[in-house]
Protein backbone atom coordinates (compact mmCIF):
# COMPACT_ATOMS: atom_id res chain seq x y z
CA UNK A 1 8.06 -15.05 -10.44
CA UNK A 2 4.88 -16.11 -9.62
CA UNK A 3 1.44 -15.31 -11.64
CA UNK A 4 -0.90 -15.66 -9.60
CA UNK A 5 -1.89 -12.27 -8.53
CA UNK A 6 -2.46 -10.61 -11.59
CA UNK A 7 -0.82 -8.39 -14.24
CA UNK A 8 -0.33 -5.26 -11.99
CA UNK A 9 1.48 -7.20 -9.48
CA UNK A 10 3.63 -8.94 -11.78
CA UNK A 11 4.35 -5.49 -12.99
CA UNK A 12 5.76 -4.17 -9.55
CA UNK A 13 6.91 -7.62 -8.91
CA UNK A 14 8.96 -7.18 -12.42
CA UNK A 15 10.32 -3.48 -11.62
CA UNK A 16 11.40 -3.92 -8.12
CA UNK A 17 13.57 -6.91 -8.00
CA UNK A 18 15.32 -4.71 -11.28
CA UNK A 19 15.77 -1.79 -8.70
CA UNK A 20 16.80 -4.40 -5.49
CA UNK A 21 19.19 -6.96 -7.81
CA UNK A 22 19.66 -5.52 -11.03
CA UNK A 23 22.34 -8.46 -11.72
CA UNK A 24 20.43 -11.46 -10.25
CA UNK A 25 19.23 -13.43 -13.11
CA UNK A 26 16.54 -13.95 -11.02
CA UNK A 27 15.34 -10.02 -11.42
CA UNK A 28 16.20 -10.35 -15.51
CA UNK A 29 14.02 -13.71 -15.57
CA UNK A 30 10.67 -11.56 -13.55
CA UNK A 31 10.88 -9.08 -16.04
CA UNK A 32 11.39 -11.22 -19.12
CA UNK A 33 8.69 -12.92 -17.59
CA UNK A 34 6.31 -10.06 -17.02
CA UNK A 35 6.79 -8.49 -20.89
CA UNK A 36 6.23 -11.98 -22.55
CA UNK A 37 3.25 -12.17 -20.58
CA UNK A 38 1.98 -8.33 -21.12
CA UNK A 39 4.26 -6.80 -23.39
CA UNK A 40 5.41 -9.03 -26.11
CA UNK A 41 5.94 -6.28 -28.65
CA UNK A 42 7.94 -3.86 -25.94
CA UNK A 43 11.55 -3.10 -26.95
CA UNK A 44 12.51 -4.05 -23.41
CA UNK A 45 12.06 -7.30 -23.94
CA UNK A 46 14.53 -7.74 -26.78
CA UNK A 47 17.36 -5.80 -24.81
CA UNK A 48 16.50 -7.72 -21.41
CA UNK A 49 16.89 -10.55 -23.30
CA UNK A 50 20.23 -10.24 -24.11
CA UNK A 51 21.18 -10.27 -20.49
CA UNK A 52 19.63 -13.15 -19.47
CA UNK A 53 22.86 -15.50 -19.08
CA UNK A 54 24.73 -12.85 -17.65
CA UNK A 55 22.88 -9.69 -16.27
CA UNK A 56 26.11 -8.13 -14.37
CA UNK A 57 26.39 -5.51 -16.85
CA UNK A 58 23.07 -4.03 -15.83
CA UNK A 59 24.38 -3.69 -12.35
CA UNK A 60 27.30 -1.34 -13.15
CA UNK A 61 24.84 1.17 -15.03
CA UNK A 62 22.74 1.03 -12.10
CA UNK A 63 25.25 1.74 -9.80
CA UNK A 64 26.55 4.52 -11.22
CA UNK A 65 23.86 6.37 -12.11
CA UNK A 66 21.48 5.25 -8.69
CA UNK A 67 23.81 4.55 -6.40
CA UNK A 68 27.59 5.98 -6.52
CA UNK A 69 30.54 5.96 -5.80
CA UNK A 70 30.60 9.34 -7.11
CA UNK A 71 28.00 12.08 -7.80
CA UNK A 72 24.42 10.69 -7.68
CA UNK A 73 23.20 11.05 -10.99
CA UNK A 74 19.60 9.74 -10.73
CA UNK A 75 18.51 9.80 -7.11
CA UNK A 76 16.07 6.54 -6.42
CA UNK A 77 14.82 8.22 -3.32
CA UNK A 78 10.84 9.99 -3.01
CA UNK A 79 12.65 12.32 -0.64
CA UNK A 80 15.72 14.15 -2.66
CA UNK A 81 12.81 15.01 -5.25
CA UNK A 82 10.14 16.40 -2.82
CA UNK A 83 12.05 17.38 0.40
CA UNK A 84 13.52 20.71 -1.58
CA UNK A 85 16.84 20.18 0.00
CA UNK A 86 17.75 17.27 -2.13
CA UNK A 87 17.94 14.95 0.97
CA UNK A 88 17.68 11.50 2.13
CA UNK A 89 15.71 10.74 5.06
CA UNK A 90 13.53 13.16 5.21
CA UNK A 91 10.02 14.04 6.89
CA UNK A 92 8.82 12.37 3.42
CA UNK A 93 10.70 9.60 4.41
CA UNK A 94 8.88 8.91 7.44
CA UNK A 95 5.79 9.30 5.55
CA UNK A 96 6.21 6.90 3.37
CA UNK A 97 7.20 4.67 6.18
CA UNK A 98 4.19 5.36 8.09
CA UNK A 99 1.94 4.40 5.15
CA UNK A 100 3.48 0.90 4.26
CA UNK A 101 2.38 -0.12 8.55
CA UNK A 102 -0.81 0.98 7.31
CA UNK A 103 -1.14 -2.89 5.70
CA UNK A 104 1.33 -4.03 8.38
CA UNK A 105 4.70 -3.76 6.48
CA UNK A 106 7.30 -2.99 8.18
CA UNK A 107 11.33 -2.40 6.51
CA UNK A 108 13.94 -5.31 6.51
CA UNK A 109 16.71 -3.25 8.59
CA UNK A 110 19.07 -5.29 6.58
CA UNK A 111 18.21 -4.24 3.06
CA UNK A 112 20.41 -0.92 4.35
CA UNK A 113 17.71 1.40 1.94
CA UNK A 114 15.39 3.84 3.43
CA UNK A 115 11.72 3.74 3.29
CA UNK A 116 11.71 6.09 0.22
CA UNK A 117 14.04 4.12 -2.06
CA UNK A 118 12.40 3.51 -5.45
CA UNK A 119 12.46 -0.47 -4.68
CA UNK A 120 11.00 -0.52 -1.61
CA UNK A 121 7.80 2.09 -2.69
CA UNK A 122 7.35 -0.56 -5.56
CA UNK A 123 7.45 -3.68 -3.58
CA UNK A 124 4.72 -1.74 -0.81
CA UNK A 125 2.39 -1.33 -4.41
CA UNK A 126 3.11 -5.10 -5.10
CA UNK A 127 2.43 -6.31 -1.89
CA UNK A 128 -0.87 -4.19 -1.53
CA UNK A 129 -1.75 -5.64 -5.42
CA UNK A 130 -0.81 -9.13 -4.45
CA UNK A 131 -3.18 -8.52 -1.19
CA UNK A 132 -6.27 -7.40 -3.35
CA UNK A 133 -5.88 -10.32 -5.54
CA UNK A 134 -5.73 -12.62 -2.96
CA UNK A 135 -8.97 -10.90 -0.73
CA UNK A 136 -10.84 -10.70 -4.19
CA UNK A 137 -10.36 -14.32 -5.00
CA UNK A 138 -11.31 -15.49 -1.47
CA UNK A 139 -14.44 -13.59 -2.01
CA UNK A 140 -13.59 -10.81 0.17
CA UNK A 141 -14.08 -8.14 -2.48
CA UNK A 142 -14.84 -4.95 0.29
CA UNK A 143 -11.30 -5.92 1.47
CA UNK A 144 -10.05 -5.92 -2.39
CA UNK A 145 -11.29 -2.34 -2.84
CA UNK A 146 -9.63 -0.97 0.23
CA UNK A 147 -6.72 -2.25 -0.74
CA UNK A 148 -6.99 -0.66 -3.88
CA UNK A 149 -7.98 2.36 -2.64
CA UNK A 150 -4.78 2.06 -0.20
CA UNK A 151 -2.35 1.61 -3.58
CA UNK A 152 -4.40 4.57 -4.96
CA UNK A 153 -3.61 6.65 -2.07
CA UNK A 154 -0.37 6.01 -1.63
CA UNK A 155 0.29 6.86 -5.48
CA UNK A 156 -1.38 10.23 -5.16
CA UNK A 157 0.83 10.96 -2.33
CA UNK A 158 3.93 9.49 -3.03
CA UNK A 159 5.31 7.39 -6.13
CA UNK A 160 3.10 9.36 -8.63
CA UNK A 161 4.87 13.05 -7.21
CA UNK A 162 8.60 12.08 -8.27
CA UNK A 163 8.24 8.92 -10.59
CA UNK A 164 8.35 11.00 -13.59
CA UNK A 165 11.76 12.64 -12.65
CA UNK A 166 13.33 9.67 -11.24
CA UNK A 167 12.31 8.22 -14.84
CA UNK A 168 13.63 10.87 -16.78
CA UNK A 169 16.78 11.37 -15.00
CA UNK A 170 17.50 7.10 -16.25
CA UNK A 171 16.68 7.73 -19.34
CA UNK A 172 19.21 11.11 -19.52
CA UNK A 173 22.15 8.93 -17.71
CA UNK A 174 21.94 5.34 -18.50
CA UNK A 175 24.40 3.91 -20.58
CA UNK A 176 23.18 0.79 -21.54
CA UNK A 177 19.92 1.27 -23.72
CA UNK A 178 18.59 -1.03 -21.10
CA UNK A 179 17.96 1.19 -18.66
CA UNK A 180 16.67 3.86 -20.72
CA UNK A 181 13.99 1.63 -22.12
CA UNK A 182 13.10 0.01 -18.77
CA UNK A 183 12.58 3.92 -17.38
CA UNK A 184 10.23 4.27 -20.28
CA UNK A 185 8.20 1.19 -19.59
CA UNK A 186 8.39 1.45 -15.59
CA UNK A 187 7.06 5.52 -16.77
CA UNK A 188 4.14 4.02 -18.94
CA UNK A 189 3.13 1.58 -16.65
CA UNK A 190 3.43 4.45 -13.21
CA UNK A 191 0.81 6.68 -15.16
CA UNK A 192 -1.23 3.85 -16.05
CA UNK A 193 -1.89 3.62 -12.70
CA UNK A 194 -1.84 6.90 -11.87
CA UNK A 195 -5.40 7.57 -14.00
């Protein structure tokens, strides 16, 4: 994981790759990574620790509660929380969509995950961080605060709406105490930047 655009961004950085590849140790080592940095004293860090050499485990919890094969227990999708028809691929979907081409992002058709998914709305916020930091240390700092208005926006219209449920429904289902402290921290940090 790179540094260099700040604590927020290594933040999103930190939580998204845990949402893309919860088994990569890649994803284990950005979030180890990001709490030595910020949050040395977080419990997190001594439970993500223990899955550094082999972070596998933290896939199958995932999985089962985010993904399937059976009933979806946590649902990592803006529009099942805000669509009131519990559905994916919604008009919220497209919404969400619509906003991230407001920087010029557009989705990797490969990922298979719809603009909604709880990865992909984190990335957009790490992406628009990373772009701030990089505006604000060339100088540009009018760019910088339209960018942060832009993260701003999008939280008071999308992420900030269902982040709170999607956290709480992790910290009901997880198994591994992983996951339940990671929905914590991911919750703390959301309403951080939600004020």
């Amino acid at each position: 994981m790179t540094t260099q655009y700040g604590p927020t961004a290594n933040a999103y950085y930190a939580f998204k790759s845990m949402m893309y590849a919860p088994s990569a140790k890649e994803s284990i080592a950005s979030l180890v990574a990001y709490l030595q940095a910020e949050k040395p004293q977080s419990p997190l860090l001594e439970e993500a620790l223990k899955y550094v050499a082999d972070p596998s485990e933290l896939e199958y919890d995932f999985n089962r509660m985010c993904i399937g094969p059976y009933k979806l227990l946590v649902a990592p999708y803006e529009s099942v929380y805000l669509s009131g028809n519990h559905m994916v691929n919604t008009k919220e979907t497209a919404a969400v969509a619509d906003f991230y081409q407001q920087i010029g992002l557009t989705l990797d058709e490969k990922q298979g995950e719809p603009a909604d998914y709880i990865g992909n709305e984190l990335e957009f916020l790490y992406c628009v961080h990373a772009l701030a930091s990089e505006q604000k240390a060339a100088g540009n700092v009018e760019n910088a605060a339209e960018l942060q208005l832009i993260a701003n926006e999008f939280m008071q219209a999308h992420l900030g709406l269902w982040y709170v449920r999607f956290c709480e429904g992790m910290q009901a289902h997880a198994t591994l105490a992983f996951w339940r402290l990671l929905a914590t921290e991911l919750h703390d940090f959301i309403t951080d930047q939600v004020q």
